[in-house]
C-alpha atoms as a PDB file:
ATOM      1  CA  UNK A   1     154.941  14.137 -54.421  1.00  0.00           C
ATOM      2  CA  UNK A   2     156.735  15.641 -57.325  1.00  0.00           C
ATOM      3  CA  UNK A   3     159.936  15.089 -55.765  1.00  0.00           C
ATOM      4  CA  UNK A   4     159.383  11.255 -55.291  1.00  0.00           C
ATOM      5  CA  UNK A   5     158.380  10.581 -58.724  1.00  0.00           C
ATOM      6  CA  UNK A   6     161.603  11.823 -59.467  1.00  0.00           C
ATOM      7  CA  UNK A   7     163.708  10.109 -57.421  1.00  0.00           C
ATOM      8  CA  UNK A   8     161.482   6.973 -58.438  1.00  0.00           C
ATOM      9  CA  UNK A   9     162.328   7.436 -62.324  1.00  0.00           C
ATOM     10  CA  UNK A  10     166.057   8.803 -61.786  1.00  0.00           C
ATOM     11  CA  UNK A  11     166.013   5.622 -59.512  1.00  0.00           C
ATOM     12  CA  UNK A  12     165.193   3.343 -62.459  1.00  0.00           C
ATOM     13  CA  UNK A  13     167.141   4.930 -64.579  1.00  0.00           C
ATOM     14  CA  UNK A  14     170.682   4.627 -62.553  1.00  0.00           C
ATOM     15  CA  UNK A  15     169.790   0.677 -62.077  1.00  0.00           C
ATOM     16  CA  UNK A  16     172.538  -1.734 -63.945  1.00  0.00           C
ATOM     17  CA  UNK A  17     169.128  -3.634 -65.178  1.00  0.00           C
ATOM     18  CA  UNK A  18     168.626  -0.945 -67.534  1.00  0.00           C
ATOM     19  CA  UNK A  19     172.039  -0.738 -69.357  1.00  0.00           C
ATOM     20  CA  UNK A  20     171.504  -3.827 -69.855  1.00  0.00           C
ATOM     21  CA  UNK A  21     168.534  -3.880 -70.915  1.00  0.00           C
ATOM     22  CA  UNK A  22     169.463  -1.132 -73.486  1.00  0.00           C
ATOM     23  CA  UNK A  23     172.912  -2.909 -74.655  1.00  0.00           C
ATOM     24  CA  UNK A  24     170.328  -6.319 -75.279  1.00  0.00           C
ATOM     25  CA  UNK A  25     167.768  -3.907 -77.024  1.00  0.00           C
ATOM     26  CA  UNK A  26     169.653  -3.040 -79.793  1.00  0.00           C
ATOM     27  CA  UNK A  27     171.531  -5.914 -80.082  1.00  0.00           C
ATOM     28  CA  UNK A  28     168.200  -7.242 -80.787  1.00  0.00           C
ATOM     29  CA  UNK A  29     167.188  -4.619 -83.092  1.00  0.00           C
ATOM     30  CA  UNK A  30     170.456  -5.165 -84.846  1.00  0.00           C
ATOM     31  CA  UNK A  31     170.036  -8.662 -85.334  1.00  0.00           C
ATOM     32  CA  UNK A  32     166.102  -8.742 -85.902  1.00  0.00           C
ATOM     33  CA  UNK A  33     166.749  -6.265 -89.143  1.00  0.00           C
ATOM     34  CA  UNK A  34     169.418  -8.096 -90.736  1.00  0.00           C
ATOM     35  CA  UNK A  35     167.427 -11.356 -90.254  1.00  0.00           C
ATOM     36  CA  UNK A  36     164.120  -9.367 -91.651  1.00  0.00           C
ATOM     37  CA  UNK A  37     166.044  -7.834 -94.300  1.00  0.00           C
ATOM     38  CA  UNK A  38     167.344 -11.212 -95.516  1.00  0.00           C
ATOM     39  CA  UNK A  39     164.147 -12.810 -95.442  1.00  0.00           C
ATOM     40  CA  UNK A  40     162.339 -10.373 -97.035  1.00  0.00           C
ATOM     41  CA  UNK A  41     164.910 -10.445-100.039  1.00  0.00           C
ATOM     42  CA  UNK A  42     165.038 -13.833-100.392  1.00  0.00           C
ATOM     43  CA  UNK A  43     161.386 -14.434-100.718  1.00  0.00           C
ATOM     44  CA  UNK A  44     160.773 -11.267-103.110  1.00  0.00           C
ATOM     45  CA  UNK A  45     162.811 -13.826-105.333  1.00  0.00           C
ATOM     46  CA  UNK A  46     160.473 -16.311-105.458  1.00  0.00           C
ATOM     47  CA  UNK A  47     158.069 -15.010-108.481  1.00  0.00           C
ATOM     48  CA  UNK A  48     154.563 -16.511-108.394  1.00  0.00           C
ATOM     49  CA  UNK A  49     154.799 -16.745-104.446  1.00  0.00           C
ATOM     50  CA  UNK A  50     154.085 -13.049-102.898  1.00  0.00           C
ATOM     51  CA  UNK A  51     151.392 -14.229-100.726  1.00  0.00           C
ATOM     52  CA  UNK A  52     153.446 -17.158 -99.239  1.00  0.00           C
ATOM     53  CA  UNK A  53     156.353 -14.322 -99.088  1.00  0.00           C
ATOM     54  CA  UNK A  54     154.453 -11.641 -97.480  1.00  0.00           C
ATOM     55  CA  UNK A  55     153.232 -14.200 -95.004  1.00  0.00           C
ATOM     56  CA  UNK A  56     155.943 -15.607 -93.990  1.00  0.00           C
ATOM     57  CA  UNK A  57     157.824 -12.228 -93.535  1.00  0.00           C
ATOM     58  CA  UNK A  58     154.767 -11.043 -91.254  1.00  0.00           C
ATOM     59  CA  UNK A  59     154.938 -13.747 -89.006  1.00  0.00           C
ATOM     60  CA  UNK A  60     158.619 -12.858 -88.715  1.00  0.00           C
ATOM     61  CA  UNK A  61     157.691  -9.264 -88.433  1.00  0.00           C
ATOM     62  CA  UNK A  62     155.229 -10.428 -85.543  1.00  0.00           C
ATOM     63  CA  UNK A  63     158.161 -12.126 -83.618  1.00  0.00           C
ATOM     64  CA  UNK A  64     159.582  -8.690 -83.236  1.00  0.00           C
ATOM     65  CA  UNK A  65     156.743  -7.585 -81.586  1.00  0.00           C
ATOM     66  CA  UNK A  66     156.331 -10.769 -79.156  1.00  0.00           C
ATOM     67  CA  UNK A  67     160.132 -10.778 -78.343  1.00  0.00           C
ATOM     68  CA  UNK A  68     159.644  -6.497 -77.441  1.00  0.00           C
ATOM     69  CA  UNK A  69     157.192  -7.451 -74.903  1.00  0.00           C
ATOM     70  CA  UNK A  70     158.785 -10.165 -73.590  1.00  0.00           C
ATOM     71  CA  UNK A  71     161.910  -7.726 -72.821  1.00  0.00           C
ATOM     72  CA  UNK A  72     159.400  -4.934 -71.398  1.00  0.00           C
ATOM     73  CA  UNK A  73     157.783  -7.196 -69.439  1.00  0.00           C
ATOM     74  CA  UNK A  74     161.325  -8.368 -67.511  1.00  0.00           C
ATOM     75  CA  UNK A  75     162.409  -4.648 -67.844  1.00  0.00           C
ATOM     76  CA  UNK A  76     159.274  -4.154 -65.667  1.00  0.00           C
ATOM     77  CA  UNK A  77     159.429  -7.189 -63.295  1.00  0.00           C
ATOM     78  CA  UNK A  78     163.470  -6.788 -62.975  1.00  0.00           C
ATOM     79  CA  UNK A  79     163.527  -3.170 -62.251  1.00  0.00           C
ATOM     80  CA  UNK A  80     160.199  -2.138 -60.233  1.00  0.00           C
ATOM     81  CA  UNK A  81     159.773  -5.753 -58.264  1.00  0.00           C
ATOM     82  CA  UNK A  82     161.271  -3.823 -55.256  1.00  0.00           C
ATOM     83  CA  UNK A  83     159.362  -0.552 -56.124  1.00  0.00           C
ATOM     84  CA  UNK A  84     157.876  -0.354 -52.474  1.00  0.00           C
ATOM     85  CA  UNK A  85     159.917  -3.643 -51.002  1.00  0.00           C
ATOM     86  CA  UNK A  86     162.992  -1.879 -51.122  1.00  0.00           C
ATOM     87  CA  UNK A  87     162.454   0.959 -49.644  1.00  0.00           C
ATOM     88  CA  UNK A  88     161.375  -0.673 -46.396  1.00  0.00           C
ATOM     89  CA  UNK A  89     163.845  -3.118 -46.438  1.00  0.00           C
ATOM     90  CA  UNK A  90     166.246  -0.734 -46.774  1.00  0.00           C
ATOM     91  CA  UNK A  91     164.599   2.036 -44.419  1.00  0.00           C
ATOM     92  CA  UNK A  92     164.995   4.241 -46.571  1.00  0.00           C
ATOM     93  CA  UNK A  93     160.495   4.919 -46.482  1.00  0.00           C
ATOM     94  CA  UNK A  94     161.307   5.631 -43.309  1.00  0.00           C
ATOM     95  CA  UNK A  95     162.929   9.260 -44.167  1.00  0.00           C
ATOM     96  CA  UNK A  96     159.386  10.047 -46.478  1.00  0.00           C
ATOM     97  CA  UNK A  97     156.682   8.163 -43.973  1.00  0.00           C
ATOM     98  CA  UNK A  98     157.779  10.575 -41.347  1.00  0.00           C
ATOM     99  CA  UNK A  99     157.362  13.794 -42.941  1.00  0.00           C
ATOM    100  CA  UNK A 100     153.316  15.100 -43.570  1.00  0.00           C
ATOM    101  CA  UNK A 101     153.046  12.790 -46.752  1.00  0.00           C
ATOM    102  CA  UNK A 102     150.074  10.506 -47.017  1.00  0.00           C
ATOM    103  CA  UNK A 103     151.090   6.839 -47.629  1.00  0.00           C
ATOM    104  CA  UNK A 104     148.175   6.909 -50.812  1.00  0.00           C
ATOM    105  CA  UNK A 105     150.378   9.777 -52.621  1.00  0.00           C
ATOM    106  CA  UNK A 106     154.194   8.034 -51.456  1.00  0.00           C
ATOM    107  CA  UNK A 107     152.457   4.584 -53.102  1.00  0.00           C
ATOM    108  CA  UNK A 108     151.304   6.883 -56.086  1.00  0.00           C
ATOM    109  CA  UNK A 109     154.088   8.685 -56.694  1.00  0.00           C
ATOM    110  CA  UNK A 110     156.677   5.924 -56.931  1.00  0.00           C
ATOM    111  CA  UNK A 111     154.244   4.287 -59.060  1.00  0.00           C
ATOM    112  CA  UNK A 112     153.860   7.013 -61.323  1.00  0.00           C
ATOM    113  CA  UNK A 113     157.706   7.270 -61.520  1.00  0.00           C
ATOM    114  CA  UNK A 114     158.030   3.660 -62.563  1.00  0.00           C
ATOM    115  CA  UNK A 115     155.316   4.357 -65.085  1.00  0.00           C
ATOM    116  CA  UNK A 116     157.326   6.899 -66.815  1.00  0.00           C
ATOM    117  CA  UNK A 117     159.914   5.594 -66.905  1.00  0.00           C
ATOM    118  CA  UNK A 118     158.652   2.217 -68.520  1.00  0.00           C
ATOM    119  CA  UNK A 119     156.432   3.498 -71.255  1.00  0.00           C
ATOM    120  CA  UNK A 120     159.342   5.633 -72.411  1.00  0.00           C
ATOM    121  CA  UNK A 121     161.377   2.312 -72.901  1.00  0.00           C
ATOM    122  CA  UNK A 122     158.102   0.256 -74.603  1.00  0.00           C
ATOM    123  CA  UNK A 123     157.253   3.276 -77.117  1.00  0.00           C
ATOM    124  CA  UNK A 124     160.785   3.375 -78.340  1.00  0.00           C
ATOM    125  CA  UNK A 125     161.222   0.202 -78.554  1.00  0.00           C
ATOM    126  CA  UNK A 126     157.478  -0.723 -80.212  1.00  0.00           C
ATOM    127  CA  UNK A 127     157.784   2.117 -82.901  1.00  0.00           C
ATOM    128  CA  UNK A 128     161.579   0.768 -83.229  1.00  0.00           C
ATOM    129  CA  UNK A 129     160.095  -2.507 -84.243  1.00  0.00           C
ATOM    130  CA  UNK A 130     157.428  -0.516 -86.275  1.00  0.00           C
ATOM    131  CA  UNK A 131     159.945   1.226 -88.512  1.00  0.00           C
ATOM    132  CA  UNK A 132     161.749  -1.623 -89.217  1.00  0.00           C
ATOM    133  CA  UNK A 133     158.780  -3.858 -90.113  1.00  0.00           C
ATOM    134  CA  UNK A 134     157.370  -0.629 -92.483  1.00  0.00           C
ATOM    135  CA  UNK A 135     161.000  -0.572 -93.784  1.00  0.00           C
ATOM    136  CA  UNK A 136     162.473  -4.063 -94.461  1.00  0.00           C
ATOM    137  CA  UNK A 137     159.630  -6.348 -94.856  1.00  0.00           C
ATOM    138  CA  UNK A 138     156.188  -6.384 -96.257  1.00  0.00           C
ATOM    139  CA  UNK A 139     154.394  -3.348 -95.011  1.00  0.00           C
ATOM    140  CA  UNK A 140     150.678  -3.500 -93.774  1.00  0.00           C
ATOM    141  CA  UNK A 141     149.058  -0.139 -94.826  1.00  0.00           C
ATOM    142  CA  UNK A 142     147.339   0.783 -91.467  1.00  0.00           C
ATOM    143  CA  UNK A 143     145.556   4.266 -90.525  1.00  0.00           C
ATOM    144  CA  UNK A 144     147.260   6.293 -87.845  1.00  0.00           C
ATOM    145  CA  UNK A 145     144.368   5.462 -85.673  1.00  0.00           C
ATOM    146  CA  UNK A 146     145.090   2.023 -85.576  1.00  0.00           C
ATOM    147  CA  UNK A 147     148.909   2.090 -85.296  1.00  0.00           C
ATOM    148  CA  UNK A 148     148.350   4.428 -82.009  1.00  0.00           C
ATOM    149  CA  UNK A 149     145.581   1.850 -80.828  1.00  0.00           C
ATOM    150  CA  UNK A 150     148.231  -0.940 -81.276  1.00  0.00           C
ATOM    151  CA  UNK A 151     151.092   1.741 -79.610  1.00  0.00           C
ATOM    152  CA  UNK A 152     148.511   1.761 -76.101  1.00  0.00           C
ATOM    153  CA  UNK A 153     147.803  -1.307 -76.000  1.00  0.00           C
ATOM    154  CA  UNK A 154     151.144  -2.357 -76.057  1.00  0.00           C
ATOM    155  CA  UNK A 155     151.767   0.187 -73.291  1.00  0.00           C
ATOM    156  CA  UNK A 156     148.722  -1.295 -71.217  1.00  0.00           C
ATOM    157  CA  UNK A 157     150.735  -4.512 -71.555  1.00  0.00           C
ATOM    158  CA  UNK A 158     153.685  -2.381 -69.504  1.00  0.00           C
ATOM    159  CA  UNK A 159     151.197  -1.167 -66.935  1.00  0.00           C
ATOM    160  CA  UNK A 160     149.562  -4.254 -66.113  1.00  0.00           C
ATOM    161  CA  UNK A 161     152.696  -5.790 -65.123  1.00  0.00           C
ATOM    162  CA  UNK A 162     153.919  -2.852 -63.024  1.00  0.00           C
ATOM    163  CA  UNK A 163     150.527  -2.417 -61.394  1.00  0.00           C
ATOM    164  CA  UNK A 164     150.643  -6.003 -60.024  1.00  0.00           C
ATOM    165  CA  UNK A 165     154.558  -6.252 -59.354  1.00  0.00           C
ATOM    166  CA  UNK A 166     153.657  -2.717 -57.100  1.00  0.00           C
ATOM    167  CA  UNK A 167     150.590  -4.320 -55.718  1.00  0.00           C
ATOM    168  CA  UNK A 168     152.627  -7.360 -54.137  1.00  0.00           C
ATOM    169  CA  UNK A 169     155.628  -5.461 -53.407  1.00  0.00           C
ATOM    170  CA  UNK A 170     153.611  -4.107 -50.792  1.00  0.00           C
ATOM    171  CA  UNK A 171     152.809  -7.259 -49.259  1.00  0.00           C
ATOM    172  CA  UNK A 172     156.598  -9.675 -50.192  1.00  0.00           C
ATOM    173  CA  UNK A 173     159.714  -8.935 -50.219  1.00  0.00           C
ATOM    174  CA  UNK A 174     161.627  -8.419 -53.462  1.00  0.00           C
ATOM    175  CA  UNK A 175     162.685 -11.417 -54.322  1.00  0.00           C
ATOM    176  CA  UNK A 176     159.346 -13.081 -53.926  1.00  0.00           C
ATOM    177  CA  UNK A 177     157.708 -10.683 -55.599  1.00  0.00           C
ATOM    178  CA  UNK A 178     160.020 -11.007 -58.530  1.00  0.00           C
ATOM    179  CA  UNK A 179     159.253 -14.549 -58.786  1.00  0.00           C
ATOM    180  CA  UNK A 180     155.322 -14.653 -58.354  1.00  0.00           C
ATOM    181  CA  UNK A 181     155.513 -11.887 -61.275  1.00  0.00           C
ATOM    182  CA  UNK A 182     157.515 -13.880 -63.278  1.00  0.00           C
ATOM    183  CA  UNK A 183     155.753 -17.068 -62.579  1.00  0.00           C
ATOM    184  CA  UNK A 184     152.026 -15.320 -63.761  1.00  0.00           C
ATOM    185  CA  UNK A 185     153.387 -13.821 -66.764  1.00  0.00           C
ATOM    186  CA  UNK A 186     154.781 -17.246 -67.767  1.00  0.00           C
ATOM    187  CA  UNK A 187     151.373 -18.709 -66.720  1.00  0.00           C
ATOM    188  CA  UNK A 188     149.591 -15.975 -68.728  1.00  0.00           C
ATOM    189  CA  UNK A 189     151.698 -17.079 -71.945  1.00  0.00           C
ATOM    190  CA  UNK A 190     151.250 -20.819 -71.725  1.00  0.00           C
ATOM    191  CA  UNK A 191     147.770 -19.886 -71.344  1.00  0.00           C
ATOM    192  CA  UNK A 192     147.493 -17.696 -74.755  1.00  0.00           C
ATOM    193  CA  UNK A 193     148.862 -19.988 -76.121  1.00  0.00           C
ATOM    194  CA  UNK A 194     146.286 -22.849 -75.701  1.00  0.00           C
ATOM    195  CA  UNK A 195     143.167 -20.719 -75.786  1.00  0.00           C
ATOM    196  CA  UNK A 196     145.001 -19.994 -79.526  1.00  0.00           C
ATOM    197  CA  UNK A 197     145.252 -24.093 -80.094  1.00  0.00           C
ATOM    198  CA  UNK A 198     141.584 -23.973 -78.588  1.00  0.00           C
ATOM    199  CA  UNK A 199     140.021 -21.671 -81.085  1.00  0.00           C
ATOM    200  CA  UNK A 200     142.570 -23.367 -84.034  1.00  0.00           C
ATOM    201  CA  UNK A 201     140.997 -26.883 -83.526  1.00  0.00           C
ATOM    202  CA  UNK A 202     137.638 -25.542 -82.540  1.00  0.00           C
ATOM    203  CA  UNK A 203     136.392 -27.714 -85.396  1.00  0.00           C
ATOM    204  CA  UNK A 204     138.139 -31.036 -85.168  1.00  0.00           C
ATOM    205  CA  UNK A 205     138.411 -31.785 -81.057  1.00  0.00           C
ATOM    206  CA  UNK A 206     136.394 -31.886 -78.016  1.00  0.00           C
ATOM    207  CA  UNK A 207     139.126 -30.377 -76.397  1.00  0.00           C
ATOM    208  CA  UNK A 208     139.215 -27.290 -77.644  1.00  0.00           C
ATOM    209  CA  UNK A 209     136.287 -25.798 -75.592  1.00  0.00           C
ATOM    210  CA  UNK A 210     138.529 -26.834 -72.414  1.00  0.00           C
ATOM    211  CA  UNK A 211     142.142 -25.048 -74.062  1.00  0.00           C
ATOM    212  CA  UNK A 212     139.773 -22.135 -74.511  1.00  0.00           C
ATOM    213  CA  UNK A 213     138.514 -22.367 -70.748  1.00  0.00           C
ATOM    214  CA  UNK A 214     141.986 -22.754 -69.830  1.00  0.00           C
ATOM    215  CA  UNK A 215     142.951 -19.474 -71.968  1.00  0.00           C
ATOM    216  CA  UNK A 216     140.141 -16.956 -70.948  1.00  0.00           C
ATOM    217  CA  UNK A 217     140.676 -18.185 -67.098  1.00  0.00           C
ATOM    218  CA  UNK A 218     144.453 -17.278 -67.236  1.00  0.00           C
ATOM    219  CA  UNK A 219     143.566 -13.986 -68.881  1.00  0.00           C
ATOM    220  CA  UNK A 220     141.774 -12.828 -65.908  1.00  0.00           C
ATOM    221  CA  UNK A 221     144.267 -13.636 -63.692  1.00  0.00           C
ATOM    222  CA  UNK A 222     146.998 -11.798 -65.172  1.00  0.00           C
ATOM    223  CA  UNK A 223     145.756 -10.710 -69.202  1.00  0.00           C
ATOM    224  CA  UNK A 224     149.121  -9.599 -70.361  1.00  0.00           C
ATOM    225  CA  UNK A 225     148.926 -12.159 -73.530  1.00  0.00           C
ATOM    226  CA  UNK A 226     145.294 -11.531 -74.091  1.00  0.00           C
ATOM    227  CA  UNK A 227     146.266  -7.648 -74.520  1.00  0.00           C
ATOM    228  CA  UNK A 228     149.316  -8.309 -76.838  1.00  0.00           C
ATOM    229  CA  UNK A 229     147.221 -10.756 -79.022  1.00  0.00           C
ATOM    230  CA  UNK A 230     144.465  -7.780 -79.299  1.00  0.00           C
ATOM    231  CA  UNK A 231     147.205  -5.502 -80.326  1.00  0.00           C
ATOM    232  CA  UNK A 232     148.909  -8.078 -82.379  1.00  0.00           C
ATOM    233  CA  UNK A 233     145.619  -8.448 -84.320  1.00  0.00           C
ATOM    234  CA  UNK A 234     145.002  -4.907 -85.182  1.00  0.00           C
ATOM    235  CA  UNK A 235     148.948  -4.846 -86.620  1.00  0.00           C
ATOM    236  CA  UNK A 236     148.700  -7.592 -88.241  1.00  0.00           C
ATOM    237  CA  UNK A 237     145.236  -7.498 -90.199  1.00  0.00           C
ATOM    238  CA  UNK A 238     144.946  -5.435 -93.820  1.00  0.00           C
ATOM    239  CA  UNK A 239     141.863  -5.117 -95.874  1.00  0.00           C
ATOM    240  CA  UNK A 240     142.914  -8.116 -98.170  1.00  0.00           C
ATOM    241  CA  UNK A 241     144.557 -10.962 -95.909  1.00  0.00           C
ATOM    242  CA  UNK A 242     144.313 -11.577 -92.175  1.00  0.00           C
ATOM    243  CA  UNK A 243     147.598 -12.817 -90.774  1.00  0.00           C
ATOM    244  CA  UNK A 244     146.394 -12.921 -87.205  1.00  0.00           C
ATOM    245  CA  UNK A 245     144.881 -16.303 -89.143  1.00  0.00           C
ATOM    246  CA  UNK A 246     148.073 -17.919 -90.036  1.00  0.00           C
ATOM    247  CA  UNK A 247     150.228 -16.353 -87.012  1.00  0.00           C
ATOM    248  CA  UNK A 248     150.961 -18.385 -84.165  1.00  0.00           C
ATOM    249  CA  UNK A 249     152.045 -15.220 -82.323  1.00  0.00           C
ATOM    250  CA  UNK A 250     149.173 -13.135 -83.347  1.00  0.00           C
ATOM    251  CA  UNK A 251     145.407 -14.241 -81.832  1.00  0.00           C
ATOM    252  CA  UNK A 252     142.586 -15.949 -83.803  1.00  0.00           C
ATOM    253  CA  UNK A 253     140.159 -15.431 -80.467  1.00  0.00           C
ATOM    254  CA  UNK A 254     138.761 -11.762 -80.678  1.00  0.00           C
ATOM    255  CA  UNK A 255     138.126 -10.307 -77.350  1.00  0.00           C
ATOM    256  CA  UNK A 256     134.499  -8.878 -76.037  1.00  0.00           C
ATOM    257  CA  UNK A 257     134.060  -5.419 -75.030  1.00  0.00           C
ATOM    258  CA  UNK A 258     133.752  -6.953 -71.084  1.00  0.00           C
ATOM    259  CA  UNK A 259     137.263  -7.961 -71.545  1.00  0.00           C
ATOM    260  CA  UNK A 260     138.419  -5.008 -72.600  1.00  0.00           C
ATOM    261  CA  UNK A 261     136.576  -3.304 -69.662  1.00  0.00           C
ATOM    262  CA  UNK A 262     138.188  -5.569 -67.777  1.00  0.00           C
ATOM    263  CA  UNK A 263     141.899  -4.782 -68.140  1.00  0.00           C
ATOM    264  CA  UNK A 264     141.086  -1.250 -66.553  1.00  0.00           C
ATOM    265  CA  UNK A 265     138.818  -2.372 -63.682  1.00  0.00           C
ATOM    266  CA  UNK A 266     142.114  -5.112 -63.501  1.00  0.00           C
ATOM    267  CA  UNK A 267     144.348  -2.162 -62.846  1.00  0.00           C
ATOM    268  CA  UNK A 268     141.949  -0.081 -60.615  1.00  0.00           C
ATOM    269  CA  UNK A 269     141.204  -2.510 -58.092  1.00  0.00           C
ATOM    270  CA  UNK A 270     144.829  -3.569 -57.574  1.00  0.00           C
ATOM    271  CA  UNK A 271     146.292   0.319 -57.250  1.00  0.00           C
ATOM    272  CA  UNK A 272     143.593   0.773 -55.121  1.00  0.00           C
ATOM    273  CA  UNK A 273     144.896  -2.171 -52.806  1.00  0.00           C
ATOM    274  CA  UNK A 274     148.207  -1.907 -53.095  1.00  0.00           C
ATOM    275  CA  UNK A 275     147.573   1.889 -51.651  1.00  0.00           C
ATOM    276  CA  UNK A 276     145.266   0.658 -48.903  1.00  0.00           C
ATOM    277  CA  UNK A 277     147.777  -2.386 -48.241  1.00  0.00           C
ATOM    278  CA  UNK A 278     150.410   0.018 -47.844  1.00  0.00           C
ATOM    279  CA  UNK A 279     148.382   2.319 -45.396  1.00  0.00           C
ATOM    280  CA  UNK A 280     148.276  -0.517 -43.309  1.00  0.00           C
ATOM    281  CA  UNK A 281     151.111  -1.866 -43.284  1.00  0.00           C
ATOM    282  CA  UNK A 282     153.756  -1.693 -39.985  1.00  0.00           C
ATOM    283  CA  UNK A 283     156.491  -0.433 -41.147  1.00  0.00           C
ATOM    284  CA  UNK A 284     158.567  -0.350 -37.416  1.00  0.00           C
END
């Protein structure tokens, strides 16, 4: 089992997917820190204005955080959608399968593989975007508790998508499963986003009881945004102000404690049928 996980991150880690992924990473970071930097000075200028200042260089700062997930989230869909696909299509499962290795612990172990080797890319790239935000804009004094609670939760965002890009690559082929991934993370988004508009105009429209419908149902589908705008709210809250308020990329709903038991009974039940897809499945 040891030996597969190996070959599953060493895998990963030879794919052309990740180079670039790396070359666009810091290009980002590059370009994120000047922009920051700039902002930041520019609006320490304006005397009489530090709250306008320091909230419009958080919901900058917060943009570095959305924009990280988005490129974890197509690191993960790019590089794993043909995590168990692949290897059939290729025959290469073939060479495993027929040794005495249980199909549960060849599913598990390339899964575990992938899962290494994709929270190593989101925690350097979300304390990347931490150190910059602490250093060039307007820091938010946070315990170390809460910075770690932001730090998993941005990781659960990682595993999420690789549990259900694993769970139909046992069932499509690569490509589709690309593509269906893709497809429910963009429907998760637009779906944040008006549960957000739902809870914003709460007070003024009718409607905003069905955005916020529209919102929760997405997030049980596939809660990717409704994890990032939990994390995004414990980042981006201090004792004084709370810039989740003015932040379109941050969350004004506040999740129940059945969500959040929720996103790990989500990523149970499908590892648990992706392995007993997989033992099925007739791989001649």
């Amino acid at each position: 089992m040891l030996a597969i996980i190996r070959y599953s991150f060493k895998e990963l880690l030879r794919k052309k997917i990740f180079l670039i992924t790396i070359v666009m990473s810091v290009a980002f970071l590059f370009l994120y820190s000047w922009g920051l930097k700039e902002i930041a000075e520019n609006l320490k200028q304006q005397k009489g204005m530090m709250t306008f200042a320091m909230q419009q260089v958080t919901v900058f700062s917060s943009l570095g955080f959305y924009f990280s997930h988005l490129m974890v989230a197509f690191l993960v869909v790019f590089a794993t959608s043909g995590i168990i696909s692949s290897e059939i299509e290729n025959y290469n499962v073939h060479t495993i399968i027929v040794r005495p290795i249980p199909r549960w612990k060849y599913v598990l172990a390339r899964y575990s593989g992938a899962l290494i080797f994709i929270n190593l890319y989101s925690t350097a790239i979300f304390f990347s975007i931490y150190t910059i935000n602490k250093t060039l804009g307007f820091s938010i004094e946070h315990p170390i508790s809460q910075v770690v609670l932001g730090w998993l939760l941005f990781e659960l965002i990682a595993i999420v998508l690789l549990t259900v890009t694993t769970f139909f690559s046992t069932s499509f082929s690569t490509l589709a499963t690309g593509i269906l991934v893709v497809l429910l993370f963009g429907f998760a988004m637009i779906g944040g986003f008006l549960e957000q508009i739902g809870y914003a105009i709460e007070n003024f429209s009718k409607a905003s009881t069905t955005l916020q419908t529209i919102g929760i149902v997405s997030s049980l589908i596939l809660p990717t945004d409704n994890i990032y705008r939990e994390m995004a709210n414990i980042l981006f809250k201090s004792n004084l102000i709370d810039f989740s308020t003015i932040d379109p990329f941050a969350g004004i709903s506040k999740n129940s404690v059945y969500m959040k038991i929720y996103w790990f009974t989500y990523i149970f039940i499908l590892l648990f049928l992706s392995v007993k897809k997989f033992g099925k499945k007739d791989l001649t």
